[in-house]
N, C-alpha and C. Protein backbone atom coordinates (compact mmCIF):
# COMPACT_ATOMS: atom_id res chain seq x y z
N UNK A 1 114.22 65.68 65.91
CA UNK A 1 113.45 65.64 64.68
C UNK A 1 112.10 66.36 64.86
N UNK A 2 111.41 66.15 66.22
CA UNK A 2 110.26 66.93 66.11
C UNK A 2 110.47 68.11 67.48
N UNK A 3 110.77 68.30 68.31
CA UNK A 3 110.53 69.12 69.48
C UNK A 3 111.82 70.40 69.02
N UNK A 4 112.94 69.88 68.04
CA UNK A 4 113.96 71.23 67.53
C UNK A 4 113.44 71.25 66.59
N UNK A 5 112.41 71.27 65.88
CA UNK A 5 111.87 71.26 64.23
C UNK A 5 112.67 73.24 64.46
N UNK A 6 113.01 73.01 63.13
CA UNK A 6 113.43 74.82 62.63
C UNK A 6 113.73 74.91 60.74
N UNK A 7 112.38 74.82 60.34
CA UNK A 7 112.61 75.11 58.47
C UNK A 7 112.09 76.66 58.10
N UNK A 8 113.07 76.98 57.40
CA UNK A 8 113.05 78.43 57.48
C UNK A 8 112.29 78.45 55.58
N UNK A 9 111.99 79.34 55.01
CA UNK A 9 111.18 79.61 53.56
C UNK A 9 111.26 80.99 53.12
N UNK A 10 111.34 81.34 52.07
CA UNK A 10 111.36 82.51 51.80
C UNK A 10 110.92 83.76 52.84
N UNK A 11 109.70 83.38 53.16
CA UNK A 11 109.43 84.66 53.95
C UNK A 11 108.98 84.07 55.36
N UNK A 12 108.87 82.68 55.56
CA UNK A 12 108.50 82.18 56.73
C UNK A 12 109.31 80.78 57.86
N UNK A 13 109.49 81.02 58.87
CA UNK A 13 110.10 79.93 59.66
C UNK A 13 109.11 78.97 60.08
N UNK A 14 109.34 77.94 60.62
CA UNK A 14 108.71 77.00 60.96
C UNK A 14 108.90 76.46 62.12
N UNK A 15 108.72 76.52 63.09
CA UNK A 15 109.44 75.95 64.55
C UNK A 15 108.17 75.31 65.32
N UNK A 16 109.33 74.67 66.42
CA UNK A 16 108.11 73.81 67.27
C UNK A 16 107.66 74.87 68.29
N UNK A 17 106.68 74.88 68.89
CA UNK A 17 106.10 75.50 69.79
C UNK A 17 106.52 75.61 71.42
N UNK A 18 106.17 76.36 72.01
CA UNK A 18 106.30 76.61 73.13
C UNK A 18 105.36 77.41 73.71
N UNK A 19 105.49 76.77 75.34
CA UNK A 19 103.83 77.98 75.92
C UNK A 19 104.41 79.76 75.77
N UNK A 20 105.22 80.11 75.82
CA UNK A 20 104.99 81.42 75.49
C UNK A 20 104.26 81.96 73.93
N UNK A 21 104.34 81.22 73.09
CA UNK A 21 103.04 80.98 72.06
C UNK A 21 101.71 81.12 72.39
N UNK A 22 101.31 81.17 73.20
CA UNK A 22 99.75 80.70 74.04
C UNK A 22 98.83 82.23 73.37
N UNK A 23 99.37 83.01 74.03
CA UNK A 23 98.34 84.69 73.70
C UNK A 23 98.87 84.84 72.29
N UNK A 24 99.56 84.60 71.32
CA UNK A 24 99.20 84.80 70.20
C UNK A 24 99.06 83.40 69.24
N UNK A 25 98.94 82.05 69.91
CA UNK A 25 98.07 81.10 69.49
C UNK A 25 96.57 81.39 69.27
N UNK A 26 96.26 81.47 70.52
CA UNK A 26 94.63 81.98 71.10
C UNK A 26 94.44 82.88 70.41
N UNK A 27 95.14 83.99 69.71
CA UNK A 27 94.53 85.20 68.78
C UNK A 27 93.96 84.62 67.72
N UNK A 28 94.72 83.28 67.20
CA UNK A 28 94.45 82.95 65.88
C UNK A 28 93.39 81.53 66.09
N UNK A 29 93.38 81.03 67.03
CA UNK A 29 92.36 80.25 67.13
C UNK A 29 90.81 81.00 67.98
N UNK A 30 91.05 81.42 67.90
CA UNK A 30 89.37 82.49 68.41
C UNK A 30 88.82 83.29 67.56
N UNK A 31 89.31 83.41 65.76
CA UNK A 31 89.13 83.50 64.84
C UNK A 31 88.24 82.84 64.00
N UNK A 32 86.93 83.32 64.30
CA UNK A 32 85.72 82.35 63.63
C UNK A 32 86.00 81.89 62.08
N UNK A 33 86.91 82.59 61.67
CA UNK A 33 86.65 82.77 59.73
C UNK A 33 87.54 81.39 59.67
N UNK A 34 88.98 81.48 60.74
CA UNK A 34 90.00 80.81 60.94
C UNK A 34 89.62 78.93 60.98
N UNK A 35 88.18 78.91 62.41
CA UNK A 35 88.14 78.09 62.65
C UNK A 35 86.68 77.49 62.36
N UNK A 36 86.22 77.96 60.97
CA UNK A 36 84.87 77.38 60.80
C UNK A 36 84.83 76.27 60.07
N UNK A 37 86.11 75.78 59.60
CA UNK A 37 86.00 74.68 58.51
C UNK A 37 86.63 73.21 59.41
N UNK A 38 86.81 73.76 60.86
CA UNK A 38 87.58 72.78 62.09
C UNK A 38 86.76 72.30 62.68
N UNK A 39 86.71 71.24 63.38
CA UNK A 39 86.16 70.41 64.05
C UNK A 39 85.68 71.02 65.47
N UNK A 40 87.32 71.88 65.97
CA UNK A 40 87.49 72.30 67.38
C UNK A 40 86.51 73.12 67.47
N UNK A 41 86.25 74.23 66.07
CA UNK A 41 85.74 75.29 66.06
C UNK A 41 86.52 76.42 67.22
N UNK A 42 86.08 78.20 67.27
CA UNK A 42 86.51 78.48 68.05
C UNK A 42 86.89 78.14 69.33
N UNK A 43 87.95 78.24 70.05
CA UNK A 43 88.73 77.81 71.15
C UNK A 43 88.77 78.66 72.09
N UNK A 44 88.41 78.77 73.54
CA UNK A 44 88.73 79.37 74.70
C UNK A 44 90.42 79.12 74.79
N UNK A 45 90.16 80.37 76.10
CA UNK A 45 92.06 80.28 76.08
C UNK A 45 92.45 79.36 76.43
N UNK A 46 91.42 78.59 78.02
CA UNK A 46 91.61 77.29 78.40
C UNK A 46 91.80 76.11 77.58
N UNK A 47 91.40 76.37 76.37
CA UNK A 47 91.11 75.30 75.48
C UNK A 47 92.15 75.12 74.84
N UNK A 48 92.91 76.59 74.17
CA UNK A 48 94.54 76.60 73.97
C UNK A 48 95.05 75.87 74.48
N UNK A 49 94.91 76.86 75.83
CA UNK A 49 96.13 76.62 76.96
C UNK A 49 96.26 74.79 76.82
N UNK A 50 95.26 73.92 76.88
CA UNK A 50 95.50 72.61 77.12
C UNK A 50 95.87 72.02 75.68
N UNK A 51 95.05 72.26 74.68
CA UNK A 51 96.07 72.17 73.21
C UNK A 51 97.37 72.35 73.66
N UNK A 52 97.65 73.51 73.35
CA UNK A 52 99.11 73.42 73.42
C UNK A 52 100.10 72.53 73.95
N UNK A 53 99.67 72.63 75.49
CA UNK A 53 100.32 71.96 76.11
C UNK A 53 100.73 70.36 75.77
N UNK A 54 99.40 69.61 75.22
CA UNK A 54 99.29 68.69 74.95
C UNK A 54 100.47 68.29 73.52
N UNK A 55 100.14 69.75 72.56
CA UNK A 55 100.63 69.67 71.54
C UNK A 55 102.25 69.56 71.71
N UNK A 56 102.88 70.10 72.76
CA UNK A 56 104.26 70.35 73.20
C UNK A 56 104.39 68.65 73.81
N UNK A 57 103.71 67.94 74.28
CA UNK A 57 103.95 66.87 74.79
C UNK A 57 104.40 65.93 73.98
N UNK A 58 103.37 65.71 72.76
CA UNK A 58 103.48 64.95 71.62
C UNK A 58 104.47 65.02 71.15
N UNK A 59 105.56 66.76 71.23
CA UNK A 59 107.02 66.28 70.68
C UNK A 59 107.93 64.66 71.22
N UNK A 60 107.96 64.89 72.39
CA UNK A 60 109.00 63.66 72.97
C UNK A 60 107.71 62.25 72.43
N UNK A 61 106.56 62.26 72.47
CA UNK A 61 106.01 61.11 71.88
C UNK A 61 105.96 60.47 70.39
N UNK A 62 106.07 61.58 69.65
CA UNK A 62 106.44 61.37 67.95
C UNK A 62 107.67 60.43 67.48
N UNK A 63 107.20 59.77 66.49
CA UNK A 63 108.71 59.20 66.29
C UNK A 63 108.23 58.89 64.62
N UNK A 64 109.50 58.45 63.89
CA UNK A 64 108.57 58.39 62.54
C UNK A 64 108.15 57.49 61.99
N UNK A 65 107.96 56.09 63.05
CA UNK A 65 107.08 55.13 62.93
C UNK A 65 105.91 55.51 63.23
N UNK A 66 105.36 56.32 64.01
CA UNK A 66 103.87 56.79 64.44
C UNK A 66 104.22 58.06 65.15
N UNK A 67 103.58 58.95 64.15
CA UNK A 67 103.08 60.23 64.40
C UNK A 67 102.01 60.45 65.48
N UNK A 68 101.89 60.83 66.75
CA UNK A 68 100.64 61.65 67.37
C UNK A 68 99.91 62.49 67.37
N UNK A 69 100.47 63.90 67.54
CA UNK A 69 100.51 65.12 66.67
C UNK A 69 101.81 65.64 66.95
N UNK A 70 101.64 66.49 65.39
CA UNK A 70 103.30 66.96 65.12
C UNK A 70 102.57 68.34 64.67
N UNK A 71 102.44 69.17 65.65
CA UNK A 71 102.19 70.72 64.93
C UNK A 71 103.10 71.38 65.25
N UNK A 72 103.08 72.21 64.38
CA UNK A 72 104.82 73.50 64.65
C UNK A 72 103.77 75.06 64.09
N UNK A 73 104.61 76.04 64.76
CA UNK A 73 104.44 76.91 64.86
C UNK A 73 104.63 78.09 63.35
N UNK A 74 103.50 78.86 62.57
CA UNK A 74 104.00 79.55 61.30
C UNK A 74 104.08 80.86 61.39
N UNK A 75 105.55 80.96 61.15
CA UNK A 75 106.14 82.50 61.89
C UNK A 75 106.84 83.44 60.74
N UNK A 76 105.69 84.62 60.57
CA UNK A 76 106.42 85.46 59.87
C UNK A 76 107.41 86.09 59.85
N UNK A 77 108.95 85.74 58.87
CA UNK A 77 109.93 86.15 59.49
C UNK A 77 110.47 87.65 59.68
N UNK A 78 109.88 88.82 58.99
CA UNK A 78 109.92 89.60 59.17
C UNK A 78 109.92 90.21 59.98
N UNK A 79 108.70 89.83 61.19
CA UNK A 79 108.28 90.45 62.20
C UNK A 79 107.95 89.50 63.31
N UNK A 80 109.12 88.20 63.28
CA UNK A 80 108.98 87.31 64.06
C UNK A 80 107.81 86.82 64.93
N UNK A 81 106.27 87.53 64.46
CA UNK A 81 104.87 87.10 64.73
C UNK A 81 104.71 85.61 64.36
N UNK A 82 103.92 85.03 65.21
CA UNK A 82 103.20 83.95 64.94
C UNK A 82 101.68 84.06 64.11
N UNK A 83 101.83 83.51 62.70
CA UNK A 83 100.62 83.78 62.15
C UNK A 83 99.79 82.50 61.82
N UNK A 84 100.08 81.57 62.54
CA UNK A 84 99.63 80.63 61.71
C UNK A 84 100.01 78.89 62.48
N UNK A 85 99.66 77.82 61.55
CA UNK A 85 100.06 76.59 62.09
C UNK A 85 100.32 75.85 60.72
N UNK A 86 100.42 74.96 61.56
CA UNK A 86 100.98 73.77 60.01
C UNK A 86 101.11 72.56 60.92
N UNK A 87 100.75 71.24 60.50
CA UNK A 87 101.29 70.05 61.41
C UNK A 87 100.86 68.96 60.23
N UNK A 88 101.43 67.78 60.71
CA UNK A 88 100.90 66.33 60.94
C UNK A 88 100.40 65.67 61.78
N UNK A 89 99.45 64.24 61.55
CA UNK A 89 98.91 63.97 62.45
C UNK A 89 98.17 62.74 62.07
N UNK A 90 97.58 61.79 62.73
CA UNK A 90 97.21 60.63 62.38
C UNK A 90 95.08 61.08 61.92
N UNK A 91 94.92 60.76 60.74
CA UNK A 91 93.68 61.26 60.56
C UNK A 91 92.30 60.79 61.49
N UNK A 92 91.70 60.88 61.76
CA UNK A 92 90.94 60.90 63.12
C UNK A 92 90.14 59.76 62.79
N UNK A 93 90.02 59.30 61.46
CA UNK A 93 89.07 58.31 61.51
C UNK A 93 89.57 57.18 60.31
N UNK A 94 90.86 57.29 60.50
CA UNK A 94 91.92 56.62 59.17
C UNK A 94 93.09 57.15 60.21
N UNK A 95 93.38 56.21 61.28
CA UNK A 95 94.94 56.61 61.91
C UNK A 95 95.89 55.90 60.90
N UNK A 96 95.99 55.14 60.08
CA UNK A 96 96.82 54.79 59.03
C UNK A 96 97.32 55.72 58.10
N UNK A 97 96.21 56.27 58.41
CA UNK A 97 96.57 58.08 57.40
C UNK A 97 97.51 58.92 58.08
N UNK A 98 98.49 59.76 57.55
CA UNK A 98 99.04 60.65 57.98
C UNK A 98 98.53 62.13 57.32
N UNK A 99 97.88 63.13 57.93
CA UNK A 99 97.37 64.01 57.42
C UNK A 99 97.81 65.36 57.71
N UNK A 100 98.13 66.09 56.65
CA UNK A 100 98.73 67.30 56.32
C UNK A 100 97.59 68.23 56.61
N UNK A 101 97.53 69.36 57.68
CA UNK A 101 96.78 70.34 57.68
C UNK A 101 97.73 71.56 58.21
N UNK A 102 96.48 72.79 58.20
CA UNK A 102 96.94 74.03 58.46
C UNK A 102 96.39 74.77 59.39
N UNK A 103 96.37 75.99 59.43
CA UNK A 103 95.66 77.14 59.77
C UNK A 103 96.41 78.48 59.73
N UNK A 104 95.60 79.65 59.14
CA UNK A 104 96.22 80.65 58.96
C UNK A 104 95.63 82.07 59.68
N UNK A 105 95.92 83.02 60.37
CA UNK A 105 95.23 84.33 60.85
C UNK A 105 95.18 84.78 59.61
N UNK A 106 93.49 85.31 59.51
CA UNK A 106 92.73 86.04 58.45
C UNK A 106 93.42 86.99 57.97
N UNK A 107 94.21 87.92 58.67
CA UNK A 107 94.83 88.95 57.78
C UNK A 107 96.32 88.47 56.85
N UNK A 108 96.52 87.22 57.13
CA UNK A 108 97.66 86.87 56.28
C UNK A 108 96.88 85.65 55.08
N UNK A 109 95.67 85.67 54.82
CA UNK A 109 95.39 85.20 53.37
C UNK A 109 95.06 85.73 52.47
N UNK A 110 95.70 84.63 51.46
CA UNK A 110 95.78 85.05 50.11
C UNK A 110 97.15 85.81 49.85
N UNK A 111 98.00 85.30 50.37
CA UNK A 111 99.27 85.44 49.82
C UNK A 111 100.06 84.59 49.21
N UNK A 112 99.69 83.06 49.49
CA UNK A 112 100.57 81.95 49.28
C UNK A 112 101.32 81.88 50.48
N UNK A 113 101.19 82.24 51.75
CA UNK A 113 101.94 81.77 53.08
C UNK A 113 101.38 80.12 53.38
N UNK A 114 100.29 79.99 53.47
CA UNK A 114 99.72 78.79 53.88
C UNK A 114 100.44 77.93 53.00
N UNK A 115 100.45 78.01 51.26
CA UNK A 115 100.82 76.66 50.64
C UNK A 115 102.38 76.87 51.01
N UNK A 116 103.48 77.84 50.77
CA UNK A 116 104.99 77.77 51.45
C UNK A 116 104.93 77.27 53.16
N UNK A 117 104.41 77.41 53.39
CA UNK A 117 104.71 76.65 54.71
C UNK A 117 104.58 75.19 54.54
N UNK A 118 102.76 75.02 53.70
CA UNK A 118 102.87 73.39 53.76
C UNK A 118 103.51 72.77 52.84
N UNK A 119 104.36 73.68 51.59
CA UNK A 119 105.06 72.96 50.78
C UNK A 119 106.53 72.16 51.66
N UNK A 120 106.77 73.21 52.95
CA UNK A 120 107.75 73.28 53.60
C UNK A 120 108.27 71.87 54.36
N UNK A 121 107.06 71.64 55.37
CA UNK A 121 106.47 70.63 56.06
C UNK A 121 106.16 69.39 55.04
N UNK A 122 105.59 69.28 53.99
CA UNK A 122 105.69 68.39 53.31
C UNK A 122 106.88 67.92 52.79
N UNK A 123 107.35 68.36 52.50
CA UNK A 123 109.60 67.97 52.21
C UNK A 123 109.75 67.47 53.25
N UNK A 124 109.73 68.31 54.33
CA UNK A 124 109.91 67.53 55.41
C UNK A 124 109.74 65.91 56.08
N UNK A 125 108.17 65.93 55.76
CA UNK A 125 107.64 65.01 55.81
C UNK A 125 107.98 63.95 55.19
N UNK A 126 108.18 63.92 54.02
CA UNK A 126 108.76 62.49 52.50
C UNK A 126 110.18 62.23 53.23
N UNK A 127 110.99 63.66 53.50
CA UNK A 127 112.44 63.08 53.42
C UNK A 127 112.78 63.16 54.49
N UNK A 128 112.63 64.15 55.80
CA UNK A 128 112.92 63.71 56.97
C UNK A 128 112.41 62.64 57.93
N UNK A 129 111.04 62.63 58.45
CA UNK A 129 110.67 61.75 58.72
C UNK A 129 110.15 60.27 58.05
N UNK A 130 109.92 60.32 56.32
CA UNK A 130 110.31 59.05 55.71
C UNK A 130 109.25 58.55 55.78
N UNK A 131 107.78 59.60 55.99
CA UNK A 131 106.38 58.68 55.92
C UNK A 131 106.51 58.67 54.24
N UNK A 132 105.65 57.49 54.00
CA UNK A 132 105.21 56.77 52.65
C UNK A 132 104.26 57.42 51.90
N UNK A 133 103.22 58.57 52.92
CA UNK A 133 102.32 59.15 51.87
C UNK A 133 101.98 59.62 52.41
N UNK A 134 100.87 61.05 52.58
CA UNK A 134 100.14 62.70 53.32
C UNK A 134 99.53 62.53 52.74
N UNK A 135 98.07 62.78 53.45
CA UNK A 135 96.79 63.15 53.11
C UNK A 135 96.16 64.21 53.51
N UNK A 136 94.92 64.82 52.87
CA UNK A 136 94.87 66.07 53.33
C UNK A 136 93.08 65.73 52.72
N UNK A 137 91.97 66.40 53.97
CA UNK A 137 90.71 66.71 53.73
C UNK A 137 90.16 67.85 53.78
N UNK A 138 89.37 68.29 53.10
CA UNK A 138 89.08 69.70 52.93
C UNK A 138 87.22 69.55 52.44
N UNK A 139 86.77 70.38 53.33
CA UNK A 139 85.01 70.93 52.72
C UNK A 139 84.90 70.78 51.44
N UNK A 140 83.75 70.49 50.51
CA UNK A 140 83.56 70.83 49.22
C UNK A 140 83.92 72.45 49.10
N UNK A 141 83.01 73.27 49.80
CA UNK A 141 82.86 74.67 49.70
C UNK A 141 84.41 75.27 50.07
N UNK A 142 85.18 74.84 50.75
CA UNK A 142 86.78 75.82 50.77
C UNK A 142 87.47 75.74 49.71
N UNK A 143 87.15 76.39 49.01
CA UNK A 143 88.30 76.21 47.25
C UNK A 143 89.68 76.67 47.81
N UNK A 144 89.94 78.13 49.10
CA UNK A 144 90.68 78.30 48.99
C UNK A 144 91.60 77.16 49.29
N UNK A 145 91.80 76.26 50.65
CA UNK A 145 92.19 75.17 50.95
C UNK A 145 92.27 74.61 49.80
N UNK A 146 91.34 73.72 49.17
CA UNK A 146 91.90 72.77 47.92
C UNK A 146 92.65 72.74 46.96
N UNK A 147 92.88 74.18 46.79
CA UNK A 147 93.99 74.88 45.45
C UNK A 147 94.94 74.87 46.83
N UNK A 148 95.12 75.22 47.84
CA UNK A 148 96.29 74.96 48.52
C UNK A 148 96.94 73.65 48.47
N UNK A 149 96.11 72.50 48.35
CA UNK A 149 96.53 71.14 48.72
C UNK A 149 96.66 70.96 47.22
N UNK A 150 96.28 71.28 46.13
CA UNK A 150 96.27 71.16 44.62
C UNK A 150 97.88 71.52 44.39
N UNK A 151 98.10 72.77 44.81
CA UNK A 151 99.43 73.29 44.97
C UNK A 151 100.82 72.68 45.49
N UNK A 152 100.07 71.68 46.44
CA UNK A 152 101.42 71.01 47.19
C UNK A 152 101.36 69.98 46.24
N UNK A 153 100.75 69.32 45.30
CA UNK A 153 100.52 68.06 44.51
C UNK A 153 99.66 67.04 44.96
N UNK A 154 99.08 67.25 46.01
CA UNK A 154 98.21 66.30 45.89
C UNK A 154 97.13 65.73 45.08
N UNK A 155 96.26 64.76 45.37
CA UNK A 155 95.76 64.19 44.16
C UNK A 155 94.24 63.73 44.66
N UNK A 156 93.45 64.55 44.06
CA UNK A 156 91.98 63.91 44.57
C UNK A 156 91.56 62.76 44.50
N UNK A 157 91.17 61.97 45.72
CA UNK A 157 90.94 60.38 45.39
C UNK A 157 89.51 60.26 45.62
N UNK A 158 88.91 61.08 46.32
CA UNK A 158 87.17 60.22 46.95
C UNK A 158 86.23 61.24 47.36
N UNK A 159 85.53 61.61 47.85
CA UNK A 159 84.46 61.78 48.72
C UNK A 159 84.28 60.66 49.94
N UNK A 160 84.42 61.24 51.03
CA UNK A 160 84.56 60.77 52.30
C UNK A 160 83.23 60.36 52.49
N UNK A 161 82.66 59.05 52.34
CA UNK A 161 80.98 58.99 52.75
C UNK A 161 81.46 57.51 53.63
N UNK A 162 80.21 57.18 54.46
CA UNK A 162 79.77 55.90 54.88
C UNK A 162 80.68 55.87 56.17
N UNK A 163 81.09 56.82 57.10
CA UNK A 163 81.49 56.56 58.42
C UNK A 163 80.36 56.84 59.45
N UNK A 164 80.72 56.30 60.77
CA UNK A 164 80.44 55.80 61.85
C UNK A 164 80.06 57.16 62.66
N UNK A 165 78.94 57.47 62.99
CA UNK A 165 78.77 58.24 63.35
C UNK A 165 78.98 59.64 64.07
N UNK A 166 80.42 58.62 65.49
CA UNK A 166 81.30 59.27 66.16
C UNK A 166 82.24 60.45 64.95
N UNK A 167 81.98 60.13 63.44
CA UNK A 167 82.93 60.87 63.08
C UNK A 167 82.27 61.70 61.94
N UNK A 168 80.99 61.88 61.97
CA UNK A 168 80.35 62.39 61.07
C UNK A 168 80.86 63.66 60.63
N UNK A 169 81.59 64.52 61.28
CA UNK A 169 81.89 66.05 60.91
C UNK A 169 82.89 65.59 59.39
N UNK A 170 83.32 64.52 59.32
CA UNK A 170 84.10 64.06 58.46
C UNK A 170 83.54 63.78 57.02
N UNK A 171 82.09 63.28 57.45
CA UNK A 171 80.96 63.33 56.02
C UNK A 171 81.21 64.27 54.96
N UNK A 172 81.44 63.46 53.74
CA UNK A 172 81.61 64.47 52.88
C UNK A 172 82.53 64.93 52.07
N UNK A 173 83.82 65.01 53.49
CA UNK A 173 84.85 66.13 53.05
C UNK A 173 85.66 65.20 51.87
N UNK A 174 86.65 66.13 51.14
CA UNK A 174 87.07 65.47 49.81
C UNK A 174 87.94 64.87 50.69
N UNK A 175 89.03 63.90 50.07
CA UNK A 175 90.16 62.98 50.44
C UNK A 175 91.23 63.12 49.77
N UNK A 176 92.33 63.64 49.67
CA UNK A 176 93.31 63.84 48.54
C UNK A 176 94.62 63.10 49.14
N UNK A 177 95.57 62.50 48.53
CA UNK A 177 96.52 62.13 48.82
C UNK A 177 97.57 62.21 47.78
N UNK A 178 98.83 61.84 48.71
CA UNK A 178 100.13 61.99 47.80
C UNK A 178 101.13 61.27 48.45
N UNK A 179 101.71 60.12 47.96
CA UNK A 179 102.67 58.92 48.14
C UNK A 179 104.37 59.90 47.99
N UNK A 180 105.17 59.18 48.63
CA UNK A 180 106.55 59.58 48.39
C UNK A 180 107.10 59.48 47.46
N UNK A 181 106.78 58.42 46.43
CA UNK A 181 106.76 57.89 45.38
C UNK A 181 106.43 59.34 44.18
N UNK A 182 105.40 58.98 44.48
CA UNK A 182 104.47 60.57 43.51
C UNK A 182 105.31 61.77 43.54
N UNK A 183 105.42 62.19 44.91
CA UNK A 183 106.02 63.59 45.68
C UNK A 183 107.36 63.69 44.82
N UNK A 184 108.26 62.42 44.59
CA UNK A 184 109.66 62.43 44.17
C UNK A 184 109.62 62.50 43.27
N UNK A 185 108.36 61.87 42.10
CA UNK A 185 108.58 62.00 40.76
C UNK A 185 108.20 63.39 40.11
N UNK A 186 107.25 64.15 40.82
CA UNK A 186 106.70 64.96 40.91
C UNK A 186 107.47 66.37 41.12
N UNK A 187 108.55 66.39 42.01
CA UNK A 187 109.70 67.11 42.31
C UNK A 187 111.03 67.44 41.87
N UNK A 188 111.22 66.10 41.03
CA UNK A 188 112.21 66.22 40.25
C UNK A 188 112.05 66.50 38.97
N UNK A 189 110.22 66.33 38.19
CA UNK A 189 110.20 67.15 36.74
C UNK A 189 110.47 68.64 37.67
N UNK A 190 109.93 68.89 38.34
CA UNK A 190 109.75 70.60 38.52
C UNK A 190 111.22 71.08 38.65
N UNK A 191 112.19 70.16 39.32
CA UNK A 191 113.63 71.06 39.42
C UNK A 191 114.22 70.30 38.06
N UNK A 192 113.97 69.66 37.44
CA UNK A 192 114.78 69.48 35.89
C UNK A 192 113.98 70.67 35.51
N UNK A 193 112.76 71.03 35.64
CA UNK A 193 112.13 72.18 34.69
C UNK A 193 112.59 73.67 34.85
N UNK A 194 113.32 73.51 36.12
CA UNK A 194 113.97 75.49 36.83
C UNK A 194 115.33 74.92 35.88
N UNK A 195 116.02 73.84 35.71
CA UNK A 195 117.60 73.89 35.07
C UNK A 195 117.49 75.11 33.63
C-alpha cells in the first residue's frame, strides 16, 4: 500500500521513492522559490540524502491506522523526470491531522501538475488507505497553493493562531480541510455532472 505506491494521471505517475532519486530530489529541493514557503527551507545534499532515506523507511512503518510520512515521488511521464513531490503525513503540531502537501520544480508551474497529482493522492487517500479526512496549510500570501487546495475541494476552516512556540513557523498559516464524507459527496455531483 505504501512502499509499491504506483498511480499513474494523465500526464503524471506517482511512485514511491528510492535513493537513486537523491541528485534529482536535491535539484528540486535546493530551489529557493521551491522551498520558501517550507519549514526545511533549502536543503543540502546531506540533508536530502538523510530525508530520503528516512522518507524510504517510513514506507515499511506506515499503515493506515497511523501515517508517519508517506511521500512518493512526482514523475513526468513523458520524460520519466522527477519533478516534484506529493505526500501525507501527520501535521506537526495536530498529529491527529493527516495533512496533504506538495512540492513542485519551478519550471513545471502553472500547469495544473501540482493539483493532478494531489487530486491523485487524495483518491488515494479517502479510498485506499480509508483516512476520515486531509488537511492542508498554506501562507496567507501563496494564492498559488490555495487555489491548488481550493481545487482538490477543500474547505477553509481557520487561521492557525495561539500555538506553542516550538511551532511558531505554523502562526498564521490558513487551515483547510476535507472529510471523506465531503470528498464522496463532492465527487459524485462532479461524475453525475460528466454523465
Amino acid at each position: 500500500m505504501f512502499a509499491d505506491l504506483y498511480l499513474e494521471t494523465e500526464r503524471l505517475l506517482l511512485r514511491a521513492y528510492t535513493m537513486e532519486d537523491l541528485t534529482d530530489l536535491h535539484a528540486i529541493v535546493s530551489q529557493e522559490e521551491v522551498m520558501k514557503d517550507l519549514p526545511e527551507g533549502i536543503m543540502s545534499m546531506e540533508q536530502t540524502e538523510k530525508g530520503l532515506r528516512w522518507i524510504i523507511e517510513c514506507y515499511g512503518k506506515n499503515t493506515p491506522e497511523k501515517i508517519v510520512k508517506f511521500s512518493v515521488g512526482v514523475v513526468e511521464k513523458d520524460t520519466g523526470k522527477l519533478i516534484g513531490w506529493c505526500g501525507l503525513g501527520p501535521l506537526e503540531f495536530d498529529e491527529s491531522d493527516t495533512e496533504i502537501y506538495y512540492g513542485l520544480s519551478r519550471p513545471y508551474w502553472g500547469r495544473g501538475i501540482t493539483t493532478e497529482a494531489a487530486k491523485a493522492l487524495l483518491h488515494y487517500g479517502f479510498h485506499t488507505i480509508g483516512l476520515d479526512k486531509i488537511v492542508a496549510i498554506v501562507k496567507p500570501e501563496n494564492i498559488a497553493s490555495q487555489r491548488v487546495i481550493e481545487k482538490l475541494g477543500l474547505n477553509y476552516r481557520r487561521k492557525i493562531l495561539g500555538l506553542p512556540q516550538k511551532f511558531k513557523f505554523f502562526e498564521g498559516l490558513l487551515y483547510y480541510s476535507l472529510t471523506r464524507k465531503e470528498y464522496k459527496t463532492g465527487f459524485e455531483a462532479a461524475s453525475s455532472a460528466e454523465r
